[in-house]
Protein backbone atom coordinates (compact mmCIF):
# COMPACT_ATOMS: atom_id res chain seq x y z
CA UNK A 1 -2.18 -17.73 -1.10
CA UNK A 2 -4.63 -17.82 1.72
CA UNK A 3 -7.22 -15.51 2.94
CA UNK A 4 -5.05 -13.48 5.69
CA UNK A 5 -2.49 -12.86 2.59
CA UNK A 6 -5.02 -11.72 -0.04
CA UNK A 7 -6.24 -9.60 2.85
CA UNK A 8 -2.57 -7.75 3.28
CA UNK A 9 -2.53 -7.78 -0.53
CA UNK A 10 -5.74 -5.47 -0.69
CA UNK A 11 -5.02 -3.04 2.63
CA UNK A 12 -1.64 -2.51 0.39
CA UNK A 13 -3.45 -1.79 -2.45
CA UNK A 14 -5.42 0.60 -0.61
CA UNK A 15 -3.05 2.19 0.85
CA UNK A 16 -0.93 3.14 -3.01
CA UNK A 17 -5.32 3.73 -3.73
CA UNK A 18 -5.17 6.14 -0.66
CA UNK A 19 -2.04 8.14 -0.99
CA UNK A 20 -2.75 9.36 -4.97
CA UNK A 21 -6.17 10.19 -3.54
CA UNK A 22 -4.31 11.75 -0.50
CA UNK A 23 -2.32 13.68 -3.43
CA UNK A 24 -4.58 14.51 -5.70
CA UNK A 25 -7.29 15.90 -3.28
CA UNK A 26 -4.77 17.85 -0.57
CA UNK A 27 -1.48 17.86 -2.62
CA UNK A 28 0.33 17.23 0.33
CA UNK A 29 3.23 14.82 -1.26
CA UNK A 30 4.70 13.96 1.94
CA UNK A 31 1.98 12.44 3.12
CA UNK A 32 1.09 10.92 -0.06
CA UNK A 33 4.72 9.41 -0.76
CA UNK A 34 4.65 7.47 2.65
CA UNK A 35 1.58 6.31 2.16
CA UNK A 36 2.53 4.59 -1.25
CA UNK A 37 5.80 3.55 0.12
CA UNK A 38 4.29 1.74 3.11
CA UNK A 39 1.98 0.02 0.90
CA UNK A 40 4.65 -1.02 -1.54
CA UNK A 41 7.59 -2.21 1.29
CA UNK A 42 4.59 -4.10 2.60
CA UNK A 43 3.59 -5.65 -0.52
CA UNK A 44 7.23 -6.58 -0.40
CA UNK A 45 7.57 -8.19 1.91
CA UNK A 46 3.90 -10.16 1.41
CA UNK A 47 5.43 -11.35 -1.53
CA UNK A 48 8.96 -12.73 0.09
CA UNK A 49 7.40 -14.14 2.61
CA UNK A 50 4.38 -16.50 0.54
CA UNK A 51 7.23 -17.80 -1.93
């Protein structure tokens, strides 16, 4: 993998990281749920597109 995709790999991880924070702190699950899906479909699709 190269720099620019472990990059995308963290700001994914951060962003699952940021929406249970987003939940636990405000409980606002909306929010919180698209946050972890976003960082999931991009993981995704990080993952597809290095094999």
């Amino acid at each position: 993998m190269t720099i620019s995709q472990w990059l995308m790999l963290l700001a994914c991880l951060l962003f699952v990281i940021g929406g249970v924070f987003t939940f636990i702190e405000s409980r606002n699950w909306r929010v919180s749920a698209a946050m972890i899906l976003l960082g999931i479909a991009n993981a995704l699709l990080l993952w597809e597109a290095s094999s």
